[in-house]
C-alpha atoms as a PDB file:
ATOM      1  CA  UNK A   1      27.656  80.994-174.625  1.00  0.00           C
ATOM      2  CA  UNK A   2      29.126  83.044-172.211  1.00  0.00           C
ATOM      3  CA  UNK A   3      28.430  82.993-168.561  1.00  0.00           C
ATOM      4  CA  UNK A   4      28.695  85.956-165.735  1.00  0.00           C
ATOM      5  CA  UNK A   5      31.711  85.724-163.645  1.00  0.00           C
ATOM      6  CA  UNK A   6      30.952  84.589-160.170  1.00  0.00           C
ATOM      7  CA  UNK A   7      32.429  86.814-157.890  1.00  0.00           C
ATOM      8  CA  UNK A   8      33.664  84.996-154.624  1.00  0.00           C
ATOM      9  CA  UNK A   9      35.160  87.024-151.788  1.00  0.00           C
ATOM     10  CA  UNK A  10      36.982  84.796-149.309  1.00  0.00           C
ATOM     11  CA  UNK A  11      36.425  86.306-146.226  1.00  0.00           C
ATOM     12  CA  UNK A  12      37.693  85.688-142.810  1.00  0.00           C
ATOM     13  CA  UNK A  13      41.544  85.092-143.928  1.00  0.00           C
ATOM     14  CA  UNK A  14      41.776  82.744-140.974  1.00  0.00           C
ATOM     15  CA  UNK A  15      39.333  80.675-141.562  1.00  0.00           C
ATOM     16  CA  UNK A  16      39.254  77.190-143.804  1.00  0.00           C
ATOM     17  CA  UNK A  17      37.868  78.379-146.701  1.00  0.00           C
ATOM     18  CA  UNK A  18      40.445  79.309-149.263  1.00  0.00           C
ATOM     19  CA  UNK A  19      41.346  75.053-148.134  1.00  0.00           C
ATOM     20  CA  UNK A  20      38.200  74.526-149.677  1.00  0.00           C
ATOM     21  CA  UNK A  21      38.173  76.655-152.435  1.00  0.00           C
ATOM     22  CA  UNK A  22      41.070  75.011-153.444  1.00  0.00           C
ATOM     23  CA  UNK A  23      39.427  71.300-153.950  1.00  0.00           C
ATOM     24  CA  UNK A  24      36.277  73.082-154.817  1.00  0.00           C
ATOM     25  CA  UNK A  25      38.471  74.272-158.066  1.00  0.00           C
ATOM     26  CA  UNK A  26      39.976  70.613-158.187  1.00  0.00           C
ATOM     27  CA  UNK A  27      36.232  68.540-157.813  1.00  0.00           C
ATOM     28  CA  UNK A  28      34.962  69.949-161.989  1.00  0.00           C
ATOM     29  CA  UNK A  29      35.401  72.261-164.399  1.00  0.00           C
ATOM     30  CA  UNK A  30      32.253  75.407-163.876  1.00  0.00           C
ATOM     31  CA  UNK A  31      31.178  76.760-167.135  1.00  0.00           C
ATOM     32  CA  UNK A  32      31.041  80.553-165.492  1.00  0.00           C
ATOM     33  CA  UNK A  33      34.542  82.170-164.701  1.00  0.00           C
ATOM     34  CA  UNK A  34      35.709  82.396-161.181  1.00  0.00           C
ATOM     35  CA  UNK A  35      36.791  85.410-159.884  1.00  0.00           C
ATOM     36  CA  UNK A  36      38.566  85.311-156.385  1.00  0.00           C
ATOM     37  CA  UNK A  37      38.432  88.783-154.085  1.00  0.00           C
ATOM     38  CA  UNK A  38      41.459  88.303-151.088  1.00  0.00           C
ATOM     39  CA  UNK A  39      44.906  89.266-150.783  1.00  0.00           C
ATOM     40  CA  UNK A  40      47.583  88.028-153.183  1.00  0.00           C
ATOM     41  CA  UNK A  41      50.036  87.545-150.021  1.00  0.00           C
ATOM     42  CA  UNK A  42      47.232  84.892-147.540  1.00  0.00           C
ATOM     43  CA  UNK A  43      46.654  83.026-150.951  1.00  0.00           C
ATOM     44  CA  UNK A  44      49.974  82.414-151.501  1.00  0.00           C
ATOM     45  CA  UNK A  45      50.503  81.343-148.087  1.00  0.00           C
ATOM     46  CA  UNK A  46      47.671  78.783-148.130  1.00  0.00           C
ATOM     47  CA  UNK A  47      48.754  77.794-151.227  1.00  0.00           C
ATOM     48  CA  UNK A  48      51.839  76.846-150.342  1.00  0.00           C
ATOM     49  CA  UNK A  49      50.919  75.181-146.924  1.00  0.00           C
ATOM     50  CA  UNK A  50      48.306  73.090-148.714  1.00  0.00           C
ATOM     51  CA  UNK A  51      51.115  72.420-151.855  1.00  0.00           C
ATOM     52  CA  UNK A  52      48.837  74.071-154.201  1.00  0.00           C
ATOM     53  CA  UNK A  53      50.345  74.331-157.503  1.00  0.00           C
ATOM     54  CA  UNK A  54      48.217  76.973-159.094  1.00  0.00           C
ATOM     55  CA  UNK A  55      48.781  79.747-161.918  1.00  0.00           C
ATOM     56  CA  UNK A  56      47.244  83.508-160.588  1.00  0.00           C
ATOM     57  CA  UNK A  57      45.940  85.626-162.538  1.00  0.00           C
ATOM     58  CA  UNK A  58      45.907  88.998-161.176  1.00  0.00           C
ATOM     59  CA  UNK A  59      42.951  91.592-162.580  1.00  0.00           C
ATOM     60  CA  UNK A  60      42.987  95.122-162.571  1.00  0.00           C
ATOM     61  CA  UNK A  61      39.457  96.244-162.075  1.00  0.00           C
ATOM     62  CA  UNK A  62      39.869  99.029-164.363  1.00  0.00           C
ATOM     63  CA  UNK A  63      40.456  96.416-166.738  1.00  0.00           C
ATOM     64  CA  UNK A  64      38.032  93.933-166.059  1.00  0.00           C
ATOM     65  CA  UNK A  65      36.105  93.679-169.286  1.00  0.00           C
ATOM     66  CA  UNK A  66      38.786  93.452-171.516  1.00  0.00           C
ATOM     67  CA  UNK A  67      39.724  90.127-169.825  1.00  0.00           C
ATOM     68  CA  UNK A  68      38.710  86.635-171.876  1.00  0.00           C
ATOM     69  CA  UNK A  69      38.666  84.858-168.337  1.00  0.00           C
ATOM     70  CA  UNK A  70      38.820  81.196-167.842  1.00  0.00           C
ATOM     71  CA  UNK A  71      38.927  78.799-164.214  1.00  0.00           C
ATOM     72  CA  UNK A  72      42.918  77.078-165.741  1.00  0.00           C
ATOM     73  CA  UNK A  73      44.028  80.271-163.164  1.00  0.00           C
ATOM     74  CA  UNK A  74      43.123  81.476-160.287  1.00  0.00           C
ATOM     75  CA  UNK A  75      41.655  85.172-161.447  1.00  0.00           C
ATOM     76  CA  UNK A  76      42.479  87.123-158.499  1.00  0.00           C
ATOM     77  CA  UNK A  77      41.347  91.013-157.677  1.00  0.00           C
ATOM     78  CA  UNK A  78      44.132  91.425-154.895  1.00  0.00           C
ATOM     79  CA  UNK A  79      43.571  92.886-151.836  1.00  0.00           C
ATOM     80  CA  UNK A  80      46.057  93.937-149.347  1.00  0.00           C
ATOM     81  CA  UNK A  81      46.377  92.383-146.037  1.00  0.00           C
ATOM     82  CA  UNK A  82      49.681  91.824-144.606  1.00  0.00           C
ATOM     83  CA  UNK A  83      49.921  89.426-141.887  1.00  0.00           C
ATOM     84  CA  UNK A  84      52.805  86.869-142.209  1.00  0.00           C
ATOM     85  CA  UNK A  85      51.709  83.886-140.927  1.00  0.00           C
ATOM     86  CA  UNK A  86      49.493  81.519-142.639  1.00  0.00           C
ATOM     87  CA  UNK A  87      46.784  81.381-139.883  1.00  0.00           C
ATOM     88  CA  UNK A  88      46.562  83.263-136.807  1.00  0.00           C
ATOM     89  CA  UNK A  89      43.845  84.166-134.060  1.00  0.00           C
ATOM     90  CA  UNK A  90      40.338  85.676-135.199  1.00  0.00           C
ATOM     91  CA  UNK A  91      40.931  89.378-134.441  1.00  0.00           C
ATOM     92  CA  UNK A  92      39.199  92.743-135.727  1.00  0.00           C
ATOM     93  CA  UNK A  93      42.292  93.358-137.134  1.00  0.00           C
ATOM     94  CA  UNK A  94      41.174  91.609-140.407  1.00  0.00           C
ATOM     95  CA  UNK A  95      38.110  93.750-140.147  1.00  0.00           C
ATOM     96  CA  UNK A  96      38.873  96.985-142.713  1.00  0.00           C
ATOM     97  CA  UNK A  97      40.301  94.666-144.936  1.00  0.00           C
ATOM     98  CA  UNK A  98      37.587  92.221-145.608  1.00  0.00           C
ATOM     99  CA  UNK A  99      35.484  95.252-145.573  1.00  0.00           C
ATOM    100  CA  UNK A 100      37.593  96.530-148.734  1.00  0.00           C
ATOM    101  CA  UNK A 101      37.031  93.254-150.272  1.00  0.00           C
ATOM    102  CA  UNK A 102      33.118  93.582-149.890  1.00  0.00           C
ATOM    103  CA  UNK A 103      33.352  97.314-151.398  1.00  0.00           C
ATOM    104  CA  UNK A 104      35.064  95.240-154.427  1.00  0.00           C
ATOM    105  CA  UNK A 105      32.632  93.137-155.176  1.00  0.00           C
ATOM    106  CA  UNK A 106      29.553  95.343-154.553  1.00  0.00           C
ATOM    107  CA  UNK A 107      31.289  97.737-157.221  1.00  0.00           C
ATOM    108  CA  UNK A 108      31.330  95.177-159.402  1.00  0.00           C
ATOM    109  CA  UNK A 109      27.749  93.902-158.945  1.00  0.00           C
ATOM    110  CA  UNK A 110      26.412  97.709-158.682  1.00  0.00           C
ATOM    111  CA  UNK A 111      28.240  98.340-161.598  1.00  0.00           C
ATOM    112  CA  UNK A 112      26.240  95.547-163.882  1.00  0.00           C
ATOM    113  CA  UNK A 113      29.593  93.265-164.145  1.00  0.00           C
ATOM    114  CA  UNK A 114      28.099  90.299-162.692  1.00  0.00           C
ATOM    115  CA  UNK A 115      24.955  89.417-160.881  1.00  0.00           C
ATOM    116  CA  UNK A 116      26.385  86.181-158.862  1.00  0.00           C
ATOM    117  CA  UNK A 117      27.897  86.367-155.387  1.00  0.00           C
ATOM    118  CA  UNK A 118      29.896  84.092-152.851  1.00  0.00           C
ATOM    119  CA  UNK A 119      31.290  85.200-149.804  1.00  0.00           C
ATOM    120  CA  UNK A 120      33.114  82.826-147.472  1.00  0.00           C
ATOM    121  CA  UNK A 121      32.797  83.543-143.809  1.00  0.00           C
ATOM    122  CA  UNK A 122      33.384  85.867-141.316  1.00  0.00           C
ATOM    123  CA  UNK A 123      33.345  86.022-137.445  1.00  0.00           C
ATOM    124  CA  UNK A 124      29.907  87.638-136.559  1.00  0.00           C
ATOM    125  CA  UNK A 125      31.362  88.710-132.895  1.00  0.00           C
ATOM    126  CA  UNK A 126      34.263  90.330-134.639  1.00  0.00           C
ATOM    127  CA  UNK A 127      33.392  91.657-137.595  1.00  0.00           C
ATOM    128  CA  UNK A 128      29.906  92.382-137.589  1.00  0.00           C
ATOM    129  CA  UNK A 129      30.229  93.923-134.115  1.00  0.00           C
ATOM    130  CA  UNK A 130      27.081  93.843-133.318  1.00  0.00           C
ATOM    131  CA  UNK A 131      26.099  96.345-136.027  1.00  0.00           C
ATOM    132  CA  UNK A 132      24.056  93.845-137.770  1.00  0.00           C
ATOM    133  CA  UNK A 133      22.495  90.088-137.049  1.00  0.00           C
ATOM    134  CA  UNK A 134      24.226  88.296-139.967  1.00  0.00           C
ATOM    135  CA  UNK A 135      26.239  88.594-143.307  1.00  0.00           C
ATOM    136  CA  UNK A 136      22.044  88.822-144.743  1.00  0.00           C
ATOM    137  CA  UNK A 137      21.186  91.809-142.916  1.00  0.00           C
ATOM    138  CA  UNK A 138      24.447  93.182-143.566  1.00  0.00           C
ATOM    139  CA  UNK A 139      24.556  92.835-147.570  1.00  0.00           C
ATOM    140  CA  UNK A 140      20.657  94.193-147.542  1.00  0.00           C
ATOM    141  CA  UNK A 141      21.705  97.314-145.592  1.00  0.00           C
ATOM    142  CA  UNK A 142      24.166  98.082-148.062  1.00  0.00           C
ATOM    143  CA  UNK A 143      22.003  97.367-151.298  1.00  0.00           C
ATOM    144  CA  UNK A 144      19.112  99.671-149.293  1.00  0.00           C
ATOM    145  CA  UNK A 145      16.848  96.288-149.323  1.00  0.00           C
ATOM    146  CA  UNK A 146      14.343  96.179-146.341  1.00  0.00           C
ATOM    147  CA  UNK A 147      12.711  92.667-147.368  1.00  0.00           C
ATOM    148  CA  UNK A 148      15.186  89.700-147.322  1.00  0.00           C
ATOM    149  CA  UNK A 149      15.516  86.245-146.291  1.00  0.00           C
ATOM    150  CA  UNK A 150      17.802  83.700-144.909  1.00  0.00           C
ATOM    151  CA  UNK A 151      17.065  80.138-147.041  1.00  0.00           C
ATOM    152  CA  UNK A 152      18.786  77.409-146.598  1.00  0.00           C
ATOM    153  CA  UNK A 153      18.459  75.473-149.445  1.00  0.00           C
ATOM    154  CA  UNK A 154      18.989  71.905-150.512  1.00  0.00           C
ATOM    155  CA  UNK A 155      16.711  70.921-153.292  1.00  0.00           C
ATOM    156  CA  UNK A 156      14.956  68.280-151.519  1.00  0.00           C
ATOM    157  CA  UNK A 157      14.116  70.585-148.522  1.00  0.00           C
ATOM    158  CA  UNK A 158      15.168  73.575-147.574  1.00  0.00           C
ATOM    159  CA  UNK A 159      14.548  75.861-144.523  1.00  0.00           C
ATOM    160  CA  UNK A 160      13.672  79.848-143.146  1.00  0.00           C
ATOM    161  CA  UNK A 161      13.880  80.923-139.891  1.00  0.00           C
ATOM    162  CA  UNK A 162      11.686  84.331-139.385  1.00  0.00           C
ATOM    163  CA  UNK A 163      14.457  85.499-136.783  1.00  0.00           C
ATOM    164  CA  UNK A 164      18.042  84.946-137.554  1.00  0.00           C
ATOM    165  CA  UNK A 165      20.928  85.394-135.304  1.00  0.00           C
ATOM    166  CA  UNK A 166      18.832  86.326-132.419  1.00  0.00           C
ATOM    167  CA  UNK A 167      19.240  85.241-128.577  1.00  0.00           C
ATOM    168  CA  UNK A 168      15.994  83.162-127.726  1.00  0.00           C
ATOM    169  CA  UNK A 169      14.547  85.650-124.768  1.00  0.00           C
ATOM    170  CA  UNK A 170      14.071  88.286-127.466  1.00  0.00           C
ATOM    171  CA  UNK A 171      12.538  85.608-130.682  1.00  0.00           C
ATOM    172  CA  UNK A 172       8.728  85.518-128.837  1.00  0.00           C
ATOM    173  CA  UNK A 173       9.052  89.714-129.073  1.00  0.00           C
ATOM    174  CA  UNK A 174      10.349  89.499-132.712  1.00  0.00           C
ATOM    175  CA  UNK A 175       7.586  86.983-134.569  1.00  0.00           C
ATOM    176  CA  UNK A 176       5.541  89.975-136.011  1.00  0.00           C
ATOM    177  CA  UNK A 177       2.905  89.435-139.030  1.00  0.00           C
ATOM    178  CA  UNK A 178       4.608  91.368-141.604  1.00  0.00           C
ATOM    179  CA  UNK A 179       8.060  89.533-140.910  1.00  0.00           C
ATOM    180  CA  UNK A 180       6.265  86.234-141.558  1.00  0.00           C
ATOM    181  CA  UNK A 181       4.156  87.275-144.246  1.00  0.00           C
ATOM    182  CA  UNK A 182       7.496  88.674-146.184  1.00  0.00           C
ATOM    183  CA  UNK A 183       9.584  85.653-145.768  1.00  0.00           C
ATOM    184  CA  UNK A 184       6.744  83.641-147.247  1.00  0.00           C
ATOM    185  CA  UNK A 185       6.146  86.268-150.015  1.00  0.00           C
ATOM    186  CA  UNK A 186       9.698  85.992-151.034  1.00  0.00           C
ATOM    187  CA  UNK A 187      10.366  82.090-150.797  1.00  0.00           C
ATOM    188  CA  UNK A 188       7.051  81.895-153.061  1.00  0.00           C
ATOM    189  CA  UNK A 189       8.762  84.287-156.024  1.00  0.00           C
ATOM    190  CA  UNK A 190      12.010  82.432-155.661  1.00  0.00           C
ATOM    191  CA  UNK A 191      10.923  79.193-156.101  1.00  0.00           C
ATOM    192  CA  UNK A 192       8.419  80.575-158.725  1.00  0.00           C
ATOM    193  CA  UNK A 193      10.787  82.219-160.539  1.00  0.00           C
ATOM    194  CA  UNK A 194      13.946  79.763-160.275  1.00  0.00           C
ATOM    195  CA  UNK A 195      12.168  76.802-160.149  1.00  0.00           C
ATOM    196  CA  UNK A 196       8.608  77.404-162.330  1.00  0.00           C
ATOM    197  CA  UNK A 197       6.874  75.845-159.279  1.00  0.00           C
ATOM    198  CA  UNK A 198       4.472  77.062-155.888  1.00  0.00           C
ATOM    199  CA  UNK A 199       6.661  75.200-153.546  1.00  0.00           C
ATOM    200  CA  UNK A 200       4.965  73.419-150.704  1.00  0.00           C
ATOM    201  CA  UNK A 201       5.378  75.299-147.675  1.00  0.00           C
ATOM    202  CA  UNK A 202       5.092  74.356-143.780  1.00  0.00           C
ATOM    203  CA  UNK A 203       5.310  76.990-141.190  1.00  0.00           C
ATOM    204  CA  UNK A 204       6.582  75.963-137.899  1.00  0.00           C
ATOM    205  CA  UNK A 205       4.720  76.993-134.778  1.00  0.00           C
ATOM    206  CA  UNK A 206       6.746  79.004-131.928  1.00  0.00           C
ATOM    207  CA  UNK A 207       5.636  77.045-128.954  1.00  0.00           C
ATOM    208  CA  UNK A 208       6.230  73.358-128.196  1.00  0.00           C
ATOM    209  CA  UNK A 209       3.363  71.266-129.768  1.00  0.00           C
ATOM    210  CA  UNK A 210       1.813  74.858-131.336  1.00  0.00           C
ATOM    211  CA  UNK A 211       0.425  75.060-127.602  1.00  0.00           C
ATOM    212  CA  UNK A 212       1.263  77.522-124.298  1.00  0.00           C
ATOM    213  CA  UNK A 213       0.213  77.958-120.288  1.00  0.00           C
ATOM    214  CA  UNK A 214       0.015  81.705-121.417  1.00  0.00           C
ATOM    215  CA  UNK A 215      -2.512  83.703-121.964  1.00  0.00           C
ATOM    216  CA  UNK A 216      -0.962  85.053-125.368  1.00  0.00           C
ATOM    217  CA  UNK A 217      -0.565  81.745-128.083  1.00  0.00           C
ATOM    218  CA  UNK A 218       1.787  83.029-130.687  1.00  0.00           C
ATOM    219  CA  UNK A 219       0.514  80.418-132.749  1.00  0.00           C
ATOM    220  CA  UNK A 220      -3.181  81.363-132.564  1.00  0.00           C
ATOM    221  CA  UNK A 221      -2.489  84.550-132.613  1.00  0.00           C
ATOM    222  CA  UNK A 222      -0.249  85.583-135.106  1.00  0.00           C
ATOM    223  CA  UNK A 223       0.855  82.328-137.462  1.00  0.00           C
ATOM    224  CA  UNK A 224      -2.254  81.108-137.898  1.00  0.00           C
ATOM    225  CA  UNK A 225      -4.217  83.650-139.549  1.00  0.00           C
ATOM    226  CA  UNK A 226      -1.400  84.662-141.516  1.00  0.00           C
ATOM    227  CA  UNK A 227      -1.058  80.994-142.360  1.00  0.00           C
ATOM    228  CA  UNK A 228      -4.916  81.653-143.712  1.00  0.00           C
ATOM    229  CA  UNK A 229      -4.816  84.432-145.384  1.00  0.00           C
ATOM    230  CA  UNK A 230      -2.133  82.816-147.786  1.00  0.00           C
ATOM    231  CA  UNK A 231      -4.514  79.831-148.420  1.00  0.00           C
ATOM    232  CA  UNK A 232      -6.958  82.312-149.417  1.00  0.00           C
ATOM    233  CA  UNK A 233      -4.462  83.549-152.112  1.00  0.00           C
ATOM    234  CA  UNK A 234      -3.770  79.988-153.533  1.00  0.00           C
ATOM    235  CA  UNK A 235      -0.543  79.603-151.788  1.00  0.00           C
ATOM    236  CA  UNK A 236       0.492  75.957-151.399  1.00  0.00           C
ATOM    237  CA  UNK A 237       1.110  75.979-147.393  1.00  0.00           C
ATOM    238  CA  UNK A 238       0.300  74.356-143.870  1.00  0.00           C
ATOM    239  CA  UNK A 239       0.700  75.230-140.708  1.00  0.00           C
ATOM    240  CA  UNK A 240       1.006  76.281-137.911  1.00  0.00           C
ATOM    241  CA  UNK A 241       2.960  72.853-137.389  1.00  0.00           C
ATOM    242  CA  UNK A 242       4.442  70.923-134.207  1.00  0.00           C
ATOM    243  CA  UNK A 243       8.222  71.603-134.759  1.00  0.00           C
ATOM    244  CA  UNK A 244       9.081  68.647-133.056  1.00  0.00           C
ATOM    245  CA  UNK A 245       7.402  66.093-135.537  1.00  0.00           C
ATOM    246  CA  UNK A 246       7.876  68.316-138.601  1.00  0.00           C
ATOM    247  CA  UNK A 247      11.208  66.939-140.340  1.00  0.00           C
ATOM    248  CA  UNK A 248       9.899  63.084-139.556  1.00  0.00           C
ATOM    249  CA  UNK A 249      10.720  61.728-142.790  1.00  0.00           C
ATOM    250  CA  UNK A 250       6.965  61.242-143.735  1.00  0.00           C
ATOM    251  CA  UNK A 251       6.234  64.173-142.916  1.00  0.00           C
ATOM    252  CA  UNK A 252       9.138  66.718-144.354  1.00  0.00           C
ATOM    253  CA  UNK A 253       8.516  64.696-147.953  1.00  0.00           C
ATOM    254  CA  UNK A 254       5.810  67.016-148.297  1.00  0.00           C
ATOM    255  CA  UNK A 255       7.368  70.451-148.310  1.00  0.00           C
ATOM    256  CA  UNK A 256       9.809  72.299-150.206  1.00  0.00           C
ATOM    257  CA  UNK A 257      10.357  74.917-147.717  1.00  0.00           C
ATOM    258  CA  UNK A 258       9.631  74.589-143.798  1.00  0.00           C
ATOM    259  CA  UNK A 259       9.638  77.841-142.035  1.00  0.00           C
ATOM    260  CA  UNK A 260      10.692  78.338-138.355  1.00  0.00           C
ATOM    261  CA  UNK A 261      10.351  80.894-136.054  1.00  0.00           C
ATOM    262  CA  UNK A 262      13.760  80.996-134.963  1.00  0.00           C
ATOM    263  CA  UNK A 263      17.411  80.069-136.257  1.00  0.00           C
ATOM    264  CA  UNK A 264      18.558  76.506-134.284  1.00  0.00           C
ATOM    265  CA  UNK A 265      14.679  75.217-134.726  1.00  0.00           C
ATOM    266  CA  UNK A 266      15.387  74.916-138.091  1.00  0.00           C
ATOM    267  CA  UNK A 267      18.873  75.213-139.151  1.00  0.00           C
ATOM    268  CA  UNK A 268      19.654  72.403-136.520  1.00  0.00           C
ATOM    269  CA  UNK A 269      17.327  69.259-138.162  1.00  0.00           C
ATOM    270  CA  UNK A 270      18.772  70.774-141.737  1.00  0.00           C
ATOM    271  CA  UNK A 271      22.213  70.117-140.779  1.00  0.00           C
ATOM    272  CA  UNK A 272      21.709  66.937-139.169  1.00  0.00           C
ATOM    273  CA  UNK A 273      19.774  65.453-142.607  1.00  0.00           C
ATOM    274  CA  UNK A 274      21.660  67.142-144.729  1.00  0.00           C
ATOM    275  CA  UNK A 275      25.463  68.347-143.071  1.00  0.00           C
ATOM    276  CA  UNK A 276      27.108  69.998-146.067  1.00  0.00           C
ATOM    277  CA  UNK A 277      24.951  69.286-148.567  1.00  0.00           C
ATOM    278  CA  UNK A 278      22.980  72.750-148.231  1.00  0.00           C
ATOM    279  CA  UNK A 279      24.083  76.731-149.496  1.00  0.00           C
ATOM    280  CA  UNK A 280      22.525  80.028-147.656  1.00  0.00           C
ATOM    281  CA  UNK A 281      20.957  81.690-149.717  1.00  0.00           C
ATOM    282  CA  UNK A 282      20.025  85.903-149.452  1.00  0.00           C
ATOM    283  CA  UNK A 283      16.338  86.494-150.875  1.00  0.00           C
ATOM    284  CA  UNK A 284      15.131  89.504-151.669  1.00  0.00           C
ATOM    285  CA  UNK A 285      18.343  91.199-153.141  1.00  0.00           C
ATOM    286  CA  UNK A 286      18.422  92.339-156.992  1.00  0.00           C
ATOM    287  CA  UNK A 287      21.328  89.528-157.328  1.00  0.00           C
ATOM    288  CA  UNK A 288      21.901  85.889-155.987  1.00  0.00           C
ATOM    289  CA  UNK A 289      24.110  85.806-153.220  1.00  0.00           C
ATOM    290  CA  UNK A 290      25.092  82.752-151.529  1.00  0.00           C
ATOM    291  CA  UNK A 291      27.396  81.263-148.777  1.00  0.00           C
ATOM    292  CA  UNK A 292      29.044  78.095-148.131  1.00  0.00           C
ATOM    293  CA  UNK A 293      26.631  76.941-145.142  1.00  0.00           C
ATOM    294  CA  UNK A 294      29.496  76.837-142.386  1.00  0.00           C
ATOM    295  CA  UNK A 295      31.760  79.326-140.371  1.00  0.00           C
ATOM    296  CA  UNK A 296      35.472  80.006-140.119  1.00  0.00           C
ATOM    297  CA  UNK A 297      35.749  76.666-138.129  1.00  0.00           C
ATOM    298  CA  UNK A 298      39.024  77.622-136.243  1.00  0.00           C
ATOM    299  CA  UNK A 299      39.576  74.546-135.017  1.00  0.00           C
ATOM    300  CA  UNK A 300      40.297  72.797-138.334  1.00  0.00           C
ATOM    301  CA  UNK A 301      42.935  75.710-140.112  1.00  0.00           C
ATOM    302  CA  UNK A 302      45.416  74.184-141.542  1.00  0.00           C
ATOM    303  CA  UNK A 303      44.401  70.426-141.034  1.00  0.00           C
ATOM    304  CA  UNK A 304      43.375  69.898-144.993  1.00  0.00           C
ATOM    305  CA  UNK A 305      40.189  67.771-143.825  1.00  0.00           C
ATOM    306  CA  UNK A 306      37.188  70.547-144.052  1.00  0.00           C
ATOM    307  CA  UNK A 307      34.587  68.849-146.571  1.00  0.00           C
ATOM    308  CA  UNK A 308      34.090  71.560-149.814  1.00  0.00           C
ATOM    309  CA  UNK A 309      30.661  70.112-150.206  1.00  0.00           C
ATOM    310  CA  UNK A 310      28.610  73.485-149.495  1.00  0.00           C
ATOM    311  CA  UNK A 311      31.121  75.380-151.523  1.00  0.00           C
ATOM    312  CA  UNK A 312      30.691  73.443-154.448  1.00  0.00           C
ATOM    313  CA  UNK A 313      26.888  73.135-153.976  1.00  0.00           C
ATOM    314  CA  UNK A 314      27.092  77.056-154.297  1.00  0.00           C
ATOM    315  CA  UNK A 315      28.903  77.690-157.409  1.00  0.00           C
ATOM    316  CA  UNK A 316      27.205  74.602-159.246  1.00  0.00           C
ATOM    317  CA  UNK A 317      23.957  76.797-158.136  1.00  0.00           C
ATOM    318  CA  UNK A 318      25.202  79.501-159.751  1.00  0.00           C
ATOM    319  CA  UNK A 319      27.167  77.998-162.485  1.00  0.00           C
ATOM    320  CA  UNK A 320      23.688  77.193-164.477  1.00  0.00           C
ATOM    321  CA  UNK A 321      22.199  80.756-164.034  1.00  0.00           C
END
């Protein structure tokens, strides 16, 4: 049988996770070719400061379907970046070129040659630029997509938050009906569709407790009957629930998917069960893209002890598609 390629673009080039790439490639042997989208000169340099013995293969894109690929190399689509140290400070100097490497792998997707997508990370404050929220809203601006979602997912539970990266005085302005209503639209055909199952859902209330001193309850107002009108449609879901009580073990055994109204009030109880063990997931795009749930993690270049965990949880994920 043979399997897609999974196109991976590494990202930040000062960031850990070419390191984990690296024992991600050691930890099995993935059915679906690998290909790797970074420059030819920062991979060698990481490889040899981590004493990676590795063949390359280098790809010509022009050439790309001719190739009979296989993970015994590293198949590498070189871009170039020239900075001669191994790891320096997070700059927007790296900024046009891992915006090349993007353009490479949306060619390739656009153009049919794979429908599987990693990207490792990037700096938000200096790449994104405040242009967009995340890496999510950035991919669905450039694949024209007005309806996505942020899930992370572990298969025992995974989570949503309605707002992403959004500063907390502007979340209570942001939790509209249609946002909610779309996230739980598209979580419902993933799982459906990936999984042959209506996934249990929980949706988080805003407010401590699902209650408020105000005079406008965000919870009354706008979850709740948003929360009914999917029970009306058969949709397997509760809420609007207590956030504070909600990933109790009793009680997060009986979802697939809880559903927060902003990032930390869920991401934070995910990574705390969970850590590593979790990929982000992009709903809502015509292709699965994923990324390793973690950042560039300065603070550990060069070190050799960043767990691959989430890396390997993502290409397993897309290994059997």
């Amino acid at each position: 049988m043979n399997y897609k390629p999974i196109i991976i673009v590494a990202g930040e080039p000062n960031s850990i996770f070419l390191e984990i790439f690296f024992k991600a490639l050691k930890y099995k042997k993935y059915k679906s070719p690998i290909i790797l989208i970074c420059s030819l000169k920062i991979l060698n340099l990481q490889m040899k400061n981590f004493k990676i013995n590795r063949k390359i293969n280098i790809l010509e894109i022009s050439r790309l379907k001719s190739y009979d690929l296989n993970n015994r190399a590293i198949n590498l689509i070189d871009v170039n970046f020239n900075q001669k140290k191994v790891f320096k400070k997070i700059t927007n100097l790296s900024n046009q070129y891992i915006q090349n490497c993007f353009k490479v792998a949306f060619y390739l997707i656009k153009n049919k040659y794979s429908n599987k997508f990693i990207n490792g990370p990037i700096s938000k404050k200096t790449f994104l630029d405040k242009k967009f929220l995340g890496i999510t809203e950035f991919i669905a601006k450039e694949f024209s997509i007005k309806k996505s979602a942020m899930l992370i997912y572990n298969k025992e539970l995974s989570v949503c938050p309605i707002t992403t990266h959004l500063p907390l005085k502007f979340v209570s302005q942001n939790i509209k009906k249609t946002k909610i209503y779309e996230k739980i639209n598209l979580i419902n055909q993933f799982y459906k569709k990936k999984f042959k199952i209506n996934p249990r859902i929980g949706v988080l209330g805003l407010n401590p407790h699902c209650e408020t001193v105000d005079k406008f309850n965000e919870d009354e107002k706008i979850i709740k009957p948003i929360i009914k009108y999917f029970k009306k449609s058969k949709y397997n879901i509760s809420g609007p629930l207590s956030a504070d009580t909600a990933f109790l073990k009793k009680n997060r055994k009986n979802f697939d998917v809880l559903i927060g109204m902003y990032h930390d009030q869920v991401l934070t109880p995910i990574k705390t069960i969970f850590e590593y063990d979790a990929i982000n997931i992009t709903l809502g795009l015509p292709f699965i893209r994923i990324s390793p749930d973690h950042g560039p993690n300065e603070a550990m270049l060069g070190k050799n002890k960043s767990n691959p965990l989430s890396l390997i949880k993502a290409i397993t994920f897309l290994d059997k598609t």
